[in-house]
C-alpha atoms as a PDB file:
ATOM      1  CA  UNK A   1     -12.910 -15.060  18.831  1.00  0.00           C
ATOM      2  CA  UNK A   2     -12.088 -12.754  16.364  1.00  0.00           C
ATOM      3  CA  UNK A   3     -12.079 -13.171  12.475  1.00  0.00           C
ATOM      4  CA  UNK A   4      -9.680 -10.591   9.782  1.00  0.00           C
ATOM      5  CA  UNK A   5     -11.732  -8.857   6.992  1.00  0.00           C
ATOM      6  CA  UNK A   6     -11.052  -6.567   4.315  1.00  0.00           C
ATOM      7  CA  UNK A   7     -13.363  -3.355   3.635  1.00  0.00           C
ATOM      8  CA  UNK A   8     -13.400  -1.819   0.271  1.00  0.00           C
ATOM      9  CA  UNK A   9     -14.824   1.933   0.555  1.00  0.00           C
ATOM     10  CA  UNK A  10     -15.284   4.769  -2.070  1.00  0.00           C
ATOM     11  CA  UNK A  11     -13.097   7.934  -1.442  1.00  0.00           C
ATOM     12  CA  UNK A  12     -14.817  11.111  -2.256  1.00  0.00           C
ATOM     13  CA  UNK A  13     -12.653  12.684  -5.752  1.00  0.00           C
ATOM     14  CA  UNK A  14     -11.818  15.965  -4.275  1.00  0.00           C
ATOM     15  CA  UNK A  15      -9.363  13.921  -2.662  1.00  0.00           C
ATOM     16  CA  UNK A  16      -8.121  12.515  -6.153  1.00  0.00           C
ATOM     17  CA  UNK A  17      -5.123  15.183  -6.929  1.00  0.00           C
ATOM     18  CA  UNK A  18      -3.433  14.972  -3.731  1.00  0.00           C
ATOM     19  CA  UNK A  19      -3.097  11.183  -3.777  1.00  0.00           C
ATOM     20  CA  UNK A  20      -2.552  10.843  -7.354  1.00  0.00           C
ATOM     21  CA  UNK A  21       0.603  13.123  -6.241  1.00  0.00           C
ATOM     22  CA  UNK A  22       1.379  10.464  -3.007  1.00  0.00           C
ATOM     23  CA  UNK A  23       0.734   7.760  -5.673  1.00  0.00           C
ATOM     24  CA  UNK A  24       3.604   9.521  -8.097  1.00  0.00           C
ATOM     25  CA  UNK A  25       6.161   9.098  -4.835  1.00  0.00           C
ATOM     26  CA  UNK A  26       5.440   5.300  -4.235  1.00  0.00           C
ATOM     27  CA  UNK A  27       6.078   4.507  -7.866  1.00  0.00           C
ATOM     28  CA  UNK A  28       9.325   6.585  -7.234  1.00  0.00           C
ATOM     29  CA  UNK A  29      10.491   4.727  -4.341  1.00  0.00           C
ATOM     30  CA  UNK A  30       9.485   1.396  -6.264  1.00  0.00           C
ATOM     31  CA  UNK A  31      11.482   2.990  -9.405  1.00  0.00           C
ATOM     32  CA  UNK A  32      14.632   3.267  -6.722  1.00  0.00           C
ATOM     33  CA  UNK A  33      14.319   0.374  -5.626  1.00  0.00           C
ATOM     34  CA  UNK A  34      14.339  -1.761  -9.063  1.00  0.00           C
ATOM     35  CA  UNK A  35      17.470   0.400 -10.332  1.00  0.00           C
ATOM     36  CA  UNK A  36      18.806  -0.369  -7.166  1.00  0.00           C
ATOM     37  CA  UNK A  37      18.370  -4.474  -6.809  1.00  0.00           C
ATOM     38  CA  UNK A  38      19.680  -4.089 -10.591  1.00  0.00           C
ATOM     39  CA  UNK A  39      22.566  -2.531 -10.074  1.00  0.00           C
ATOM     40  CA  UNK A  40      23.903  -4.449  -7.046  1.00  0.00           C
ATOM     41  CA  UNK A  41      23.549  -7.600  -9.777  1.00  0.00           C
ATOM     42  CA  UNK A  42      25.022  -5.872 -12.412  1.00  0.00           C
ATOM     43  CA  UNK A  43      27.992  -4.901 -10.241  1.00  0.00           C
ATOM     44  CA  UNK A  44      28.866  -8.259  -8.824  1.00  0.00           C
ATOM     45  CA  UNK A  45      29.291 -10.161 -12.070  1.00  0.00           C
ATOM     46  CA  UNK A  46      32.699 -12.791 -10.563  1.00  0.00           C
ATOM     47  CA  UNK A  47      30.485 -13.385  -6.864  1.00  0.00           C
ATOM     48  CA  UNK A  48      27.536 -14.200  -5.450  1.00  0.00           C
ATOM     49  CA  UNK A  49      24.987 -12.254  -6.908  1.00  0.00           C
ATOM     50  CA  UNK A  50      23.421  -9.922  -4.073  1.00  0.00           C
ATOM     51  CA  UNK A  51      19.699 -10.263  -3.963  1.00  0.00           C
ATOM     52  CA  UNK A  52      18.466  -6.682  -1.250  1.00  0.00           C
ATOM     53  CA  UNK A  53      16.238  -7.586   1.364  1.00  0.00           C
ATOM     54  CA  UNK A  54      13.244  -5.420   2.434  1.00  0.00           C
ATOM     55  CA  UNK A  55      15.368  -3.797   5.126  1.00  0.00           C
ATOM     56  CA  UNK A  56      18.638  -3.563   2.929  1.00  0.00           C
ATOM     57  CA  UNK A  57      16.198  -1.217   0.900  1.00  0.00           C
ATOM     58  CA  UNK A  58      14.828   0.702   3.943  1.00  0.00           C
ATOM     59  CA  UNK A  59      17.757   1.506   4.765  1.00  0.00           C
ATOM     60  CA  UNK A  60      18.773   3.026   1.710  1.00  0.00           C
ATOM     61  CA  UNK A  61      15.450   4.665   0.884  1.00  0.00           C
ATOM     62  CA  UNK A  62      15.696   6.186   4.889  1.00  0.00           C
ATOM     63  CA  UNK A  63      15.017  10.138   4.643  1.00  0.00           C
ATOM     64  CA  UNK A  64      13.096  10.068   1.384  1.00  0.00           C
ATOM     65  CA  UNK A  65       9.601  10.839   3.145  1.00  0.00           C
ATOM     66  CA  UNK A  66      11.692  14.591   4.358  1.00  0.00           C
ATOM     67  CA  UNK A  67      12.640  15.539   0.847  1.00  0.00           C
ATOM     68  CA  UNK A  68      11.076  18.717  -0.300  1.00  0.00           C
ATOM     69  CA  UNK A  69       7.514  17.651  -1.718  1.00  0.00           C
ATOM     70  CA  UNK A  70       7.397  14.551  -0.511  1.00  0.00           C
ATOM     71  CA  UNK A  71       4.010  13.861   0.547  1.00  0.00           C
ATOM     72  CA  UNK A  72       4.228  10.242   1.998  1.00  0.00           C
ATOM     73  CA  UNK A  73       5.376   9.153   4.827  1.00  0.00           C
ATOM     74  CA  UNK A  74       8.174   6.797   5.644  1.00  0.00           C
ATOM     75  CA  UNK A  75       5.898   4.163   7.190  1.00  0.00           C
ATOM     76  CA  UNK A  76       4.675   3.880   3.362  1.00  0.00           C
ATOM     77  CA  UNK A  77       8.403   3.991   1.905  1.00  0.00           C
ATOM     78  CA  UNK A  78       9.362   0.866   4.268  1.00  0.00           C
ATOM     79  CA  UNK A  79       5.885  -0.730   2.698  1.00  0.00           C
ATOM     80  CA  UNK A  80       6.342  -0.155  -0.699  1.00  0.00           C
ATOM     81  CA  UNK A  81       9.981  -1.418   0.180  1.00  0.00           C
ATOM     82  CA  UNK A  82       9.228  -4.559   1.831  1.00  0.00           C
ATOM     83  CA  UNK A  83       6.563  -4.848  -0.895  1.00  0.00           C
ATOM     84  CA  UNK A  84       8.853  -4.991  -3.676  1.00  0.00           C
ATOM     85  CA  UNK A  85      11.536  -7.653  -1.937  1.00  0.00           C
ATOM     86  CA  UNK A  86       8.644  -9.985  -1.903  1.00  0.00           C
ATOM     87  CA  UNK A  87       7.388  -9.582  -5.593  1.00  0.00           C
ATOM     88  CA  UNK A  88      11.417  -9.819  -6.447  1.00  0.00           C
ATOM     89  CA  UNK A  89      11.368 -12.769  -4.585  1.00  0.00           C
ATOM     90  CA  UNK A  90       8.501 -14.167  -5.858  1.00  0.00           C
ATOM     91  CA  UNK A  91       8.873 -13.895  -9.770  1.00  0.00           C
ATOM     92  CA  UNK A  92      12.219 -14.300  -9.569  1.00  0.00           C
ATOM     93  CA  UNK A  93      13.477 -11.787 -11.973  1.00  0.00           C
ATOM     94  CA  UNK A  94      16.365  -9.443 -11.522  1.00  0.00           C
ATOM     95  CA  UNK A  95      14.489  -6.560 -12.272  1.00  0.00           C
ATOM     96  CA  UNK A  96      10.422  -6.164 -12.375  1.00  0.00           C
ATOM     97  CA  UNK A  97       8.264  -3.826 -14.256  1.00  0.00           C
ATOM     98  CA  UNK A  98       8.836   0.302 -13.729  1.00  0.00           C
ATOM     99  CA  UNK A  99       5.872   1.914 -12.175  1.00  0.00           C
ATOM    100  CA  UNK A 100       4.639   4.220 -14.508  1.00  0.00           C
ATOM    101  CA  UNK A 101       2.903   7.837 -13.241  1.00  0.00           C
ATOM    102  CA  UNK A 102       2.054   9.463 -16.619  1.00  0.00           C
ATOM    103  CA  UNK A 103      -1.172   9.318 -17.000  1.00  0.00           C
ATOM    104  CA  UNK A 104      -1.661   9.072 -21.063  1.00  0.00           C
ATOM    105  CA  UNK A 105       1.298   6.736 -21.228  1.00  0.00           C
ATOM    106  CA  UNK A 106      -0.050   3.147 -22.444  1.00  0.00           C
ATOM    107  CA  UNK A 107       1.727   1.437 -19.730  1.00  0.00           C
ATOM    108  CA  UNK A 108       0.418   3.680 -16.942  1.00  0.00           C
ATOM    109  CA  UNK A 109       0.338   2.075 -13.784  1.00  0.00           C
ATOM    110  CA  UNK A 110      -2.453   2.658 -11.466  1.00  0.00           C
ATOM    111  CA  UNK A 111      -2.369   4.360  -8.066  1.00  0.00           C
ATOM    112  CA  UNK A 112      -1.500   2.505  -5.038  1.00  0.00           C
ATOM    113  CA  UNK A 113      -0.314   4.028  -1.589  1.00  0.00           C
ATOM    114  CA  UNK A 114       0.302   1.199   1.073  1.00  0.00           C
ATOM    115  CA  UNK A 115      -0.195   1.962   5.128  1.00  0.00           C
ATOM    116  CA  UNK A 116       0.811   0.534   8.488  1.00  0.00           C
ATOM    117  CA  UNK A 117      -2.013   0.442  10.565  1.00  0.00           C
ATOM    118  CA  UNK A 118      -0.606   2.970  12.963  1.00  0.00           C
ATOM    119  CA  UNK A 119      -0.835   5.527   9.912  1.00  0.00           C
ATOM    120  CA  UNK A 120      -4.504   5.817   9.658  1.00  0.00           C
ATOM    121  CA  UNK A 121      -7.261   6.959  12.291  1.00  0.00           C
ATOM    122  CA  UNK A 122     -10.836   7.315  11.678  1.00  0.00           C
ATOM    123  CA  UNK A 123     -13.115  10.654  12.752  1.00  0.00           C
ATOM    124  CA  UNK A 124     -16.424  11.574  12.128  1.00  0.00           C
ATOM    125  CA  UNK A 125     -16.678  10.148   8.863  1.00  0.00           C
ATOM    126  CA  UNK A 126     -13.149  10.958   7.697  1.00  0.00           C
ATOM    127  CA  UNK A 127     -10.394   8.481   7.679  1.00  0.00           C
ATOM    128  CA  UNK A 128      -6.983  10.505   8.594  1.00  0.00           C
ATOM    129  CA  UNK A 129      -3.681   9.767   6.837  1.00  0.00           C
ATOM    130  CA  UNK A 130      -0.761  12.404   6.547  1.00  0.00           C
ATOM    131  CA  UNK A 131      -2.413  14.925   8.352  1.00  0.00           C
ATOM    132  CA  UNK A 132      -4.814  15.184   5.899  1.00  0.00           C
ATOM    133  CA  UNK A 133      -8.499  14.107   6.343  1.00  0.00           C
ATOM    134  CA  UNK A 134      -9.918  12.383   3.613  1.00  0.00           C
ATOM    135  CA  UNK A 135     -13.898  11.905   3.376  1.00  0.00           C
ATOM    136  CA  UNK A 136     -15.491   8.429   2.469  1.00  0.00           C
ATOM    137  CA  UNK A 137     -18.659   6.854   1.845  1.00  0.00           C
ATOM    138  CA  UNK A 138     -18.591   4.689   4.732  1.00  0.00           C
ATOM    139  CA  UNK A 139     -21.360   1.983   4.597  1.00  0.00           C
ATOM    140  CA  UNK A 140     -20.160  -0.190   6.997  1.00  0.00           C
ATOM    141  CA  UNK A 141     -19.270   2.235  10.131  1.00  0.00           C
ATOM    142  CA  UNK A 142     -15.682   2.177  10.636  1.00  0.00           C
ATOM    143  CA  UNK A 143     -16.001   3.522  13.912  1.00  0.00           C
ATOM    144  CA  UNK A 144     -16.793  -0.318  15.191  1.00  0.00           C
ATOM    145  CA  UNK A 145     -13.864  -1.983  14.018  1.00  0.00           C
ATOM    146  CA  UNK A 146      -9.948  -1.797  14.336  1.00  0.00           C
ATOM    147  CA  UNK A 147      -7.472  -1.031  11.780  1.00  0.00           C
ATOM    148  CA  UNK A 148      -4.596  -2.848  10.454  1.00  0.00           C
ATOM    149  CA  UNK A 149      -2.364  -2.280   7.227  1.00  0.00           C
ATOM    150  CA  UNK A 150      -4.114  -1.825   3.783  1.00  0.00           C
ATOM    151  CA  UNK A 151      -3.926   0.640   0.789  1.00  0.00           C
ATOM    152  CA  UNK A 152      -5.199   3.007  -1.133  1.00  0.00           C
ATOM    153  CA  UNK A 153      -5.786   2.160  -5.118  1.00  0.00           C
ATOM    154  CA  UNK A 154      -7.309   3.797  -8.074  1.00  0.00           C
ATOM    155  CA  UNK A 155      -9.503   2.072 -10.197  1.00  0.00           C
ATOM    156  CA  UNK A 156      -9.176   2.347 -14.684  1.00  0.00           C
ATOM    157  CA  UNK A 157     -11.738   4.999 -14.266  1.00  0.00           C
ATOM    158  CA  UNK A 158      -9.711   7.269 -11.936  1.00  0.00           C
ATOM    159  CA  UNK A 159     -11.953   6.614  -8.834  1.00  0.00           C
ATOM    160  CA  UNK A 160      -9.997   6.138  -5.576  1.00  0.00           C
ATOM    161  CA  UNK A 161     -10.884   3.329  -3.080  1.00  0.00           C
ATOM    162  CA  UNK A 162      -9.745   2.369   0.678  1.00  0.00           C
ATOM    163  CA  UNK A 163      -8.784  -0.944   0.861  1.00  0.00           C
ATOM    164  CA  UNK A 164      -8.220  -1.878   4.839  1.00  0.00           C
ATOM    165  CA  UNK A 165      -7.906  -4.628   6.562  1.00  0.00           C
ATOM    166  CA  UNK A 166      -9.787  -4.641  10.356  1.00  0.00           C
ATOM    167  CA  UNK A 167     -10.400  -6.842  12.867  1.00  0.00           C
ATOM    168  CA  UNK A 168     -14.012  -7.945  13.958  1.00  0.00           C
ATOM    169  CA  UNK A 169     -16.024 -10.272  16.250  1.00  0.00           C
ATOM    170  CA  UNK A 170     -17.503 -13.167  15.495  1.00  0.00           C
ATOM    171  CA  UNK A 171     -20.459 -14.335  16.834  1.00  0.00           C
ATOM    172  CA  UNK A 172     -20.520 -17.907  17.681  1.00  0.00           C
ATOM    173  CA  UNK A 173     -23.303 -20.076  15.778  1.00  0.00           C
ATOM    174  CA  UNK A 174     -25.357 -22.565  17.887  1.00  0.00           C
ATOM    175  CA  UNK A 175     -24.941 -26.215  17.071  1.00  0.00           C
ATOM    176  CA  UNK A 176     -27.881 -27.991  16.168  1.00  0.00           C
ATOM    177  CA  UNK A 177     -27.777 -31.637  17.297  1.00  0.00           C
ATOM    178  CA  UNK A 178     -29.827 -33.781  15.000  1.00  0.00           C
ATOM    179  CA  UNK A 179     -30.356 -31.530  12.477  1.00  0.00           C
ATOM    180  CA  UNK A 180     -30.722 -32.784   8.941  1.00  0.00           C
ATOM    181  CA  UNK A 181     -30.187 -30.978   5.479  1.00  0.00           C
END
């Protein structure tokens, strides 16, 4: 039998610049995507309003990730995508918050980059994710488990952390008969 858990691990800061940059494209995609939902409301004021799925806005965000300077992937643009259907769907607003990527601005958001589990590997010590490696403290030897989707995130002190989800054993407990508390 096997259980789900999620590791938390500490990502080493000379990696902090590059994915504060892949940080700045997810809030872009997430920025297209809320002027986009908006505007297909907007536009449709006599019918039905048009609520975009997660794949209506995969489609339309398709060929981002080979822009010049682009630095994630398009695994994380159909994330971020499917991401923001469900929090549209959820709170049930035409329009959500705008991800924010200046850093002194009040209402700065705070860097996330989502992942399929095909998009990260793990090798001596470094977890690899758009052909970059990225070094970890890893306390709880990654090598052992199997990864699924999960993120990256920064914290409000600008310290980066690996949030994956993996699958693991479990051992089965004996059962005591007759046993009391």
């Amino acid at each position: 039998m096997e259980t789900v858990k999620t590791l938390k691990l500490r990502i080493k800061d000379k990696h902090a610049k590059v994915l504060l940059a892949m940080a700045r494209d997810v809030n872009t995609v997430w920025n297209f995507c809320n002027e986009t939902q908006y505007r297909s409301l907007r536009r449709y004021t006599n019918k039905p309003k048009v609520w975009l799925s997660g794949f209506d806005l995969q489609k339309l965000t398709s060929g981002f990730s080979k822009c010049e300077g682009v630095s994630i992937g398009s695994t994380t643009v159909q994330v971020v995508c499917e991401e923001f259907a469900t929090r549209l769907r959820q709170f049930k607003k035409q329009r959500l918050n705008w991800r924010v990527s200046h850093k002194k601005s009040p209402k700065y958001s705070l860097g996330w980059i989502p992942f399929k589990a095909k998009a990260l590997t793990y090798k001596n010590g470094q977890v690899r994710f758009k052909g970059m490696n990225i070094g970890l403290w890893d306390s709880y030897g990654l090598s052992k488990f199997e990864f699924r989707a999960g993120s990256f995130n920064e914290d409000s002190r600008g310290r980066w952390y690996l949030n994956v989800v993996v699958k693991c054993p479990t051992e089965a407990k004996p059962v005591q008969y007759g046993a009391s508390a």
